[in-house]
PDB file of N, CA and C in Angstrom:
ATOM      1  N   UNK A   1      -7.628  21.489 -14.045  1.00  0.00           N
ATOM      2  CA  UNK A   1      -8.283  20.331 -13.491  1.00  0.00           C
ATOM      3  C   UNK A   1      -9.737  20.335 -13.967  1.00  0.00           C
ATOM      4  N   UNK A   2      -9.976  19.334 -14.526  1.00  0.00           N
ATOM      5  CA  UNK A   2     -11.796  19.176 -14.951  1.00  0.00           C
ATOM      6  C   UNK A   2     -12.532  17.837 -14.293  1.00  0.00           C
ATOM      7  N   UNK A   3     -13.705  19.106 -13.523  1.00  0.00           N
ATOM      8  CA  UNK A   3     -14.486  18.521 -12.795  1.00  0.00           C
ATOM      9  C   UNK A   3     -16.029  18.256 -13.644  1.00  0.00           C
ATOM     10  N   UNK A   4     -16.095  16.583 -12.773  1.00  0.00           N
ATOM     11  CA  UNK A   4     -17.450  16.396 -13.823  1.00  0.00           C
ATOM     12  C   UNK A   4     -18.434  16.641 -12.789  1.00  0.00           C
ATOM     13  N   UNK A   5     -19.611  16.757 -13.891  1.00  0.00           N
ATOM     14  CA  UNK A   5     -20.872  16.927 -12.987  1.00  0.00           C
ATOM     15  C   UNK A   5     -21.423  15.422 -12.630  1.00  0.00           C
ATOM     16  N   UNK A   6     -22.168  15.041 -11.656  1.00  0.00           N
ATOM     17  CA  UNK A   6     -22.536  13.842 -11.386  1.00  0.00           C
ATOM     18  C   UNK A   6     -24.063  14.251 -11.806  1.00  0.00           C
ATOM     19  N   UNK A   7     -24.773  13.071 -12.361  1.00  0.00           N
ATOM     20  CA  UNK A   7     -26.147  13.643 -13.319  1.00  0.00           C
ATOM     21  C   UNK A   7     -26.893  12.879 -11.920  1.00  0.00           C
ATOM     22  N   UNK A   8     -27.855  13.217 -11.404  1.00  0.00           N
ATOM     23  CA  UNK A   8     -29.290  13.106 -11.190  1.00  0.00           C
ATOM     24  C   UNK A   8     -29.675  11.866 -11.545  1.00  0.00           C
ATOM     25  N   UNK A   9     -30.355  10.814 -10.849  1.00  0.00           N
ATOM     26  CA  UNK A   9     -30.887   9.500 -11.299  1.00  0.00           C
ATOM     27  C   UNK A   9     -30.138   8.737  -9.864  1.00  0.00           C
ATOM     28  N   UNK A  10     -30.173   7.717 -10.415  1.00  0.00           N
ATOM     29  CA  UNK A  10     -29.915   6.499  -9.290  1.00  0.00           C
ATOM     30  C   UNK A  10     -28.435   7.113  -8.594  1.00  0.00           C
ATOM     31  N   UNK A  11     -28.222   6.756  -7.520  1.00  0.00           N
ATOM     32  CA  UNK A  11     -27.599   7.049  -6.593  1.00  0.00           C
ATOM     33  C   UNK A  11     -26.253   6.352  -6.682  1.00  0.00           C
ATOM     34  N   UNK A  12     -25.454   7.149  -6.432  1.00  0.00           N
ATOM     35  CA  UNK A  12     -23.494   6.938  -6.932  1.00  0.00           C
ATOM     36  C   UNK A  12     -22.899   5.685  -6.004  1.00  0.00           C
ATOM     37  N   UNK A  13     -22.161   5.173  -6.497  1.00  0.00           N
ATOM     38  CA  UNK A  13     -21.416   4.461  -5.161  1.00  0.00           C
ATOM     39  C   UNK A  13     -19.978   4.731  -4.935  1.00  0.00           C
ATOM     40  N   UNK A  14     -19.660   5.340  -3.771  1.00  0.00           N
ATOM     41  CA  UNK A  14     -18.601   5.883  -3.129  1.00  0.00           C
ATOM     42  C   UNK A  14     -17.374   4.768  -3.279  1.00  0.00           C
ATOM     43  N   UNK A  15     -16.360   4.387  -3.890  1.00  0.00           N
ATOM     44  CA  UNK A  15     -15.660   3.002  -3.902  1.00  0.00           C
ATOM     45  C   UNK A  15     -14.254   3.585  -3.470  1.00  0.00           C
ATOM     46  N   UNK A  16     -13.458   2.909  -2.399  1.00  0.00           N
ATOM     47  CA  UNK A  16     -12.280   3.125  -2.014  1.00  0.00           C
ATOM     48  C   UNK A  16     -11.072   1.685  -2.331  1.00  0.00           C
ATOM     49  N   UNK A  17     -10.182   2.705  -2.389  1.00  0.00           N
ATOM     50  CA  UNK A  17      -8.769   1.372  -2.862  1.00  0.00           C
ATOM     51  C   UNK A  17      -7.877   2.089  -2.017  1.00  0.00           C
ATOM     52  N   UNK A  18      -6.759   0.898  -1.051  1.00  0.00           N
ATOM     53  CA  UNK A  18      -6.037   1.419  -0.355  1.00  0.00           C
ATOM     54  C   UNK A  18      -5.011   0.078  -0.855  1.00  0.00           C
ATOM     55  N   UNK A  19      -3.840   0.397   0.034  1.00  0.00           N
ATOM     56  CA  UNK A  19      -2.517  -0.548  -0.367  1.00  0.00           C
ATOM     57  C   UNK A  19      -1.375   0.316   0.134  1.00  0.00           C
ATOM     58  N   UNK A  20      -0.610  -0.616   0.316  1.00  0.00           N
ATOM     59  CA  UNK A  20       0.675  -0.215   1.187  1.00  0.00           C
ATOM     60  C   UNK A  20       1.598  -1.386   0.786  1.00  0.00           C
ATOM     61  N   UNK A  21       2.854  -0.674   0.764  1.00  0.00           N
ATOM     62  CA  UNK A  21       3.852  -0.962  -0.151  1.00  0.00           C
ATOM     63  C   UNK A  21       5.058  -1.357   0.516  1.00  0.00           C
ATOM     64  N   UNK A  22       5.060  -2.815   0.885  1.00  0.00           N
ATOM     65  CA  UNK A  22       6.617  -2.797   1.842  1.00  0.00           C
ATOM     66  C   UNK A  22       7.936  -2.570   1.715  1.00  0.00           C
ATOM     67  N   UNK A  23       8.607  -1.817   2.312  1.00  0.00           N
ATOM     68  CA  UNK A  23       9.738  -1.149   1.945  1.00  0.00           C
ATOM     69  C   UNK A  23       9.988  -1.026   0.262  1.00  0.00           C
ATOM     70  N   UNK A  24       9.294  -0.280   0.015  1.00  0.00           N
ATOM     71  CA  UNK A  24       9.272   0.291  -1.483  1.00  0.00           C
ATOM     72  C   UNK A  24       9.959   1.475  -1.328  1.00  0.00           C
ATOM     73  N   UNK A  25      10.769   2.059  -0.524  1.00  0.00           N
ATOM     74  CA  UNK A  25      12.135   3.165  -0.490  1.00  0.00           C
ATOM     75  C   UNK A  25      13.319   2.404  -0.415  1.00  0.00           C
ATOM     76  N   UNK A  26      14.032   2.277  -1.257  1.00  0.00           N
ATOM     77  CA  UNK A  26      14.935   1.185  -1.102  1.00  0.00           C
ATOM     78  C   UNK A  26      16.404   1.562  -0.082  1.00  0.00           C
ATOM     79  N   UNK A  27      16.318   2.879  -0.581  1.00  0.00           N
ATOM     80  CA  UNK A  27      17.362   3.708   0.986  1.00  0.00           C
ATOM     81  C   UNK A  27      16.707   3.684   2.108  1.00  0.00           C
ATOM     82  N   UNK A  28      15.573   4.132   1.947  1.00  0.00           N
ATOM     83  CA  UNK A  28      15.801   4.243   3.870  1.00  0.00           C
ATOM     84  C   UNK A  28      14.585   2.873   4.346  1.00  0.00           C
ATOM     85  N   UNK A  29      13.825   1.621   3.524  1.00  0.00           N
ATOM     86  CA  UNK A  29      13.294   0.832   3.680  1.00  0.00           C
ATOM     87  C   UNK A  29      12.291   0.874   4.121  1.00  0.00           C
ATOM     88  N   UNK A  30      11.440   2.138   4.247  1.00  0.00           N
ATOM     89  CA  UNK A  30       9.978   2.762   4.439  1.00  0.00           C
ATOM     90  C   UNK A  30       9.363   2.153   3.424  1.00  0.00           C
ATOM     91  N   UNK A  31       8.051   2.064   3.851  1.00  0.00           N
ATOM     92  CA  UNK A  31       6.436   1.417   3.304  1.00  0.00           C
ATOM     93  C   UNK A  31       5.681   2.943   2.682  1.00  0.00           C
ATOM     94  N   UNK A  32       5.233   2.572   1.649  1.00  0.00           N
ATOM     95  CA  UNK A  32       4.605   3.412   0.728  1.00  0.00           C
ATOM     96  C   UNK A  32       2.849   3.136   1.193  1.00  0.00           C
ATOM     97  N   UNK A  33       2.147   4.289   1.861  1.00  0.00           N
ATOM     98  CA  UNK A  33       0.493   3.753   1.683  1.00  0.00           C
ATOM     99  C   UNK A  33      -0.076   4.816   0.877  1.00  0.00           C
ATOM    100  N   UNK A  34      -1.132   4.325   0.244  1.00  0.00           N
ATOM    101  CA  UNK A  34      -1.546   5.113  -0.443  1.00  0.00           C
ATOM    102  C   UNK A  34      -3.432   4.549  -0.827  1.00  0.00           C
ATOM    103  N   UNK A  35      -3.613   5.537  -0.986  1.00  0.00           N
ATOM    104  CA  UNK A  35      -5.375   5.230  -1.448  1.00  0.00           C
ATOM    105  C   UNK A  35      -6.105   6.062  -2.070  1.00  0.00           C
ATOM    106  N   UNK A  36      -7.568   5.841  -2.863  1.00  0.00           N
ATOM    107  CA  UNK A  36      -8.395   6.427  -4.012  1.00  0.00           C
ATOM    108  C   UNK A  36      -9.123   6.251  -3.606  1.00  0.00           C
ATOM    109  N   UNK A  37     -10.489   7.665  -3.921  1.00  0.00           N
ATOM    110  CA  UNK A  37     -11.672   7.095  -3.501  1.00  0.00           C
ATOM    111  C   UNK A  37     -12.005   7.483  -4.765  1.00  0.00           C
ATOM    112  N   UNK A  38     -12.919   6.873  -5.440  1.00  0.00           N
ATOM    113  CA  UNK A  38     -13.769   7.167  -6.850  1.00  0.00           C
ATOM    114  C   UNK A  38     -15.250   7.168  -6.235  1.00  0.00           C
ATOM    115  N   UNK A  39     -16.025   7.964  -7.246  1.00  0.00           N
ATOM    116  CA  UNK A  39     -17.507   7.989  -7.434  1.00  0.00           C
ATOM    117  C   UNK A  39     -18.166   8.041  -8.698  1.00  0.00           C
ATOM    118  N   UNK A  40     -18.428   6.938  -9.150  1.00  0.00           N
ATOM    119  CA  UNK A  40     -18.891   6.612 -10.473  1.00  0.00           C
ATOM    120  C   UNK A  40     -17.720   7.084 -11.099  1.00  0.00           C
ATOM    121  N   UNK A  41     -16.981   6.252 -10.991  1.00  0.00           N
ATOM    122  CA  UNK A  41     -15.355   5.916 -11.791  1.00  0.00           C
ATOM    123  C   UNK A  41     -15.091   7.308 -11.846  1.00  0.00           C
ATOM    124  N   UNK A  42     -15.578   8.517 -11.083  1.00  0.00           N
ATOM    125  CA  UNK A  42     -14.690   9.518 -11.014  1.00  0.00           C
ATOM    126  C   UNK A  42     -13.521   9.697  -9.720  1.00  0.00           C
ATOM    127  N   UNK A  43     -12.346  10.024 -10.212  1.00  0.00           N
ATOM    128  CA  UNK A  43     -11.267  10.025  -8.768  1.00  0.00           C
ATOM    129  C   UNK A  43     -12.216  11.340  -8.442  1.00  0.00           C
ATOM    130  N   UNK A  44     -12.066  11.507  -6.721  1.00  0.00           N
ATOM    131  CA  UNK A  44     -12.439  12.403  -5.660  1.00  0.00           C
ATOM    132  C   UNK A  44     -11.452  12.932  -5.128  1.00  0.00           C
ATOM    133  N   UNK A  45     -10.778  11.827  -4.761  1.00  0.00           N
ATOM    134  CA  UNK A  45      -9.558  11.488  -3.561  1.00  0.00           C
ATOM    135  C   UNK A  45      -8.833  11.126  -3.665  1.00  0.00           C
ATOM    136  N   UNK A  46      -7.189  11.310  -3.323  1.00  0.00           N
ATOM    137  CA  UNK A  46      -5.855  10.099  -3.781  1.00  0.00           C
ATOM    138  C   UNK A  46      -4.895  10.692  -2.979  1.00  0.00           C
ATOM    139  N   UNK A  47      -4.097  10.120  -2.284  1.00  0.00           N
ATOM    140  CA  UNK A  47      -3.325  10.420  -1.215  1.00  0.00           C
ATOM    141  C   UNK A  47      -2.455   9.195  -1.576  1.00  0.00           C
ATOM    142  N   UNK A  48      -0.761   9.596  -1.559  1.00  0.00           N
ATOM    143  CA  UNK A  48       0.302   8.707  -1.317  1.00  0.00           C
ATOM    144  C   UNK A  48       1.617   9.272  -0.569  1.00  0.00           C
ATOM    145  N   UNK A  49       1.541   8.511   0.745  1.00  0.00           N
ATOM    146  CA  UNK A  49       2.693   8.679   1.677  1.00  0.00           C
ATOM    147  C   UNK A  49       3.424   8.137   2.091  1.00  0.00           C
ATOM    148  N   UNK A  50       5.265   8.298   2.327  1.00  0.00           N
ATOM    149  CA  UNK A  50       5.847   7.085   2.954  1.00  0.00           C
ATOM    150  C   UNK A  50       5.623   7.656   4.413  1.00  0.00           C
ATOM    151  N   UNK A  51       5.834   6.018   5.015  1.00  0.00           N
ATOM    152  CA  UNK A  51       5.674   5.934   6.453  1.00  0.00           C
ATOM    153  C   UNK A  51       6.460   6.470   6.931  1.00  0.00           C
ATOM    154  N   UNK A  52       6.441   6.642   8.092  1.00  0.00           N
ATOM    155  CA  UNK A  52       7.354   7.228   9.173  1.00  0.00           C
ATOM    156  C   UNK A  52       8.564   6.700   9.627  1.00  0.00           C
ATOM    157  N   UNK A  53       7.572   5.117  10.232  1.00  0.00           N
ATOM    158  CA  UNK A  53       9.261   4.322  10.620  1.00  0.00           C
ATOM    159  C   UNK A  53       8.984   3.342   9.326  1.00  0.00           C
ATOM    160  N   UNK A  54       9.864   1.947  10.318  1.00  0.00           N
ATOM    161  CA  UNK A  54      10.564   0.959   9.388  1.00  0.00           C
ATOM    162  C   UNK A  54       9.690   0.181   9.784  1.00  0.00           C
ATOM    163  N   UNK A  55       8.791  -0.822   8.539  1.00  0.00           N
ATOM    164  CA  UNK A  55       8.012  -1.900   8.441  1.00  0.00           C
ATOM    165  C   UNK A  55       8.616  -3.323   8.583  1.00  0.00           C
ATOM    166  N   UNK A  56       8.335  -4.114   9.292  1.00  0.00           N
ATOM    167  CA  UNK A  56       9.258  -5.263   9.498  1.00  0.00           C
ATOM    168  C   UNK A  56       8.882  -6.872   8.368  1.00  0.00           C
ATOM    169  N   UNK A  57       7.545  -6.048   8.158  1.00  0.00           N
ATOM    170  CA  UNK A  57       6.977  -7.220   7.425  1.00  0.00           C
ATOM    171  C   UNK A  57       5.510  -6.447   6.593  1.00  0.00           C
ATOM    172  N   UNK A  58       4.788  -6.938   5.140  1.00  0.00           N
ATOM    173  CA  UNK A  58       3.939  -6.818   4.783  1.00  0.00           C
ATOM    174  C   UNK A  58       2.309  -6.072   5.828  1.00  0.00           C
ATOM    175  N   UNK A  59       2.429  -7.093   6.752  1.00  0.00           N
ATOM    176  CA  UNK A  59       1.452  -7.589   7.882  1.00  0.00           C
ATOM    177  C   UNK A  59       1.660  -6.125   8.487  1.00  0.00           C
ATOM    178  N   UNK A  60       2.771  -5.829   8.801  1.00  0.00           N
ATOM    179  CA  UNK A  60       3.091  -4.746  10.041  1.00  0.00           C
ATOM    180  C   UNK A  60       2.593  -3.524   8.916  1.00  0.00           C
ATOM    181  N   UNK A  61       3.231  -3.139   7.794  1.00  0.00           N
ATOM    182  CA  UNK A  61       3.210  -2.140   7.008  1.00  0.00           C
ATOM    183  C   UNK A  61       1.543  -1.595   6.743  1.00  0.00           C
ATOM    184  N   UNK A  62       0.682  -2.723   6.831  1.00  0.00           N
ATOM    185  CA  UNK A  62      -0.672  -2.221   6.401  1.00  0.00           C
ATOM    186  C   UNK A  62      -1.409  -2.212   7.943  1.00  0.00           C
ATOM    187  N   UNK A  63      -0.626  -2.938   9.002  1.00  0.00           N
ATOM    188  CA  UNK A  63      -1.539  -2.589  10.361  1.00  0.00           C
ATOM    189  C   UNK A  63      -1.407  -0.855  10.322  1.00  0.00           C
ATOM    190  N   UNK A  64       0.154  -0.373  10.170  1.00  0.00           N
ATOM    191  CA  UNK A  64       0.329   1.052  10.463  1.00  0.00           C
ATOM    192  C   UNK A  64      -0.313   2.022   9.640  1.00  0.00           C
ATOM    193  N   UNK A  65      -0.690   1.600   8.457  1.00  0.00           N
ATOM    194  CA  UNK A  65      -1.402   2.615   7.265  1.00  0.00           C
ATOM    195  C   UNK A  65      -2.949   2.243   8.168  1.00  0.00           C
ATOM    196  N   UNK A  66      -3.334   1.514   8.838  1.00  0.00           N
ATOM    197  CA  UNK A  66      -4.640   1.470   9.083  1.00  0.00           C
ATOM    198  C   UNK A  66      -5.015   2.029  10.332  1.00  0.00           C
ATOM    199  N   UNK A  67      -3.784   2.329  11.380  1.00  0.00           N
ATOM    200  CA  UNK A  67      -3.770   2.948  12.276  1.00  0.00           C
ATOM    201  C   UNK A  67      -3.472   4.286  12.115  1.00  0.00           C
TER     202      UNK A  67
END
């Protein structure tokens, strides 16, 4: 794994991307969430999980990734 150095000067901006995926398991019909955090277009962070239960709709799938 290669880690960069962040240089000194003006100050980074922390940027996050999240999204959730409705029934994107096509067997058992679970929601995929997942998210990135970058800092100066470097990834930090990245996490992808299916949900627990069953999403009934788009709407429902990203209330539960946000809860």
């Amino acid at each position: 794994m290669v880690f960069q150095r962040l240089k000194t000067g003006k100050p980074k901006k922390l940027q996050d991307y999240v999204d959730a995926n409705y029934a994107g398991d096509f067997d058992q019909r679970k929601s995929t969430m997942d998210y990135v955090f970058t800092v100066a277009e470097c990834v930090i962070n990245w996490n992808a999980v299916l949900q627990n239960m069953v999403a009934l709709s788009m709407i429902e799938a990203e209330y539960i990734f946000a809860v």
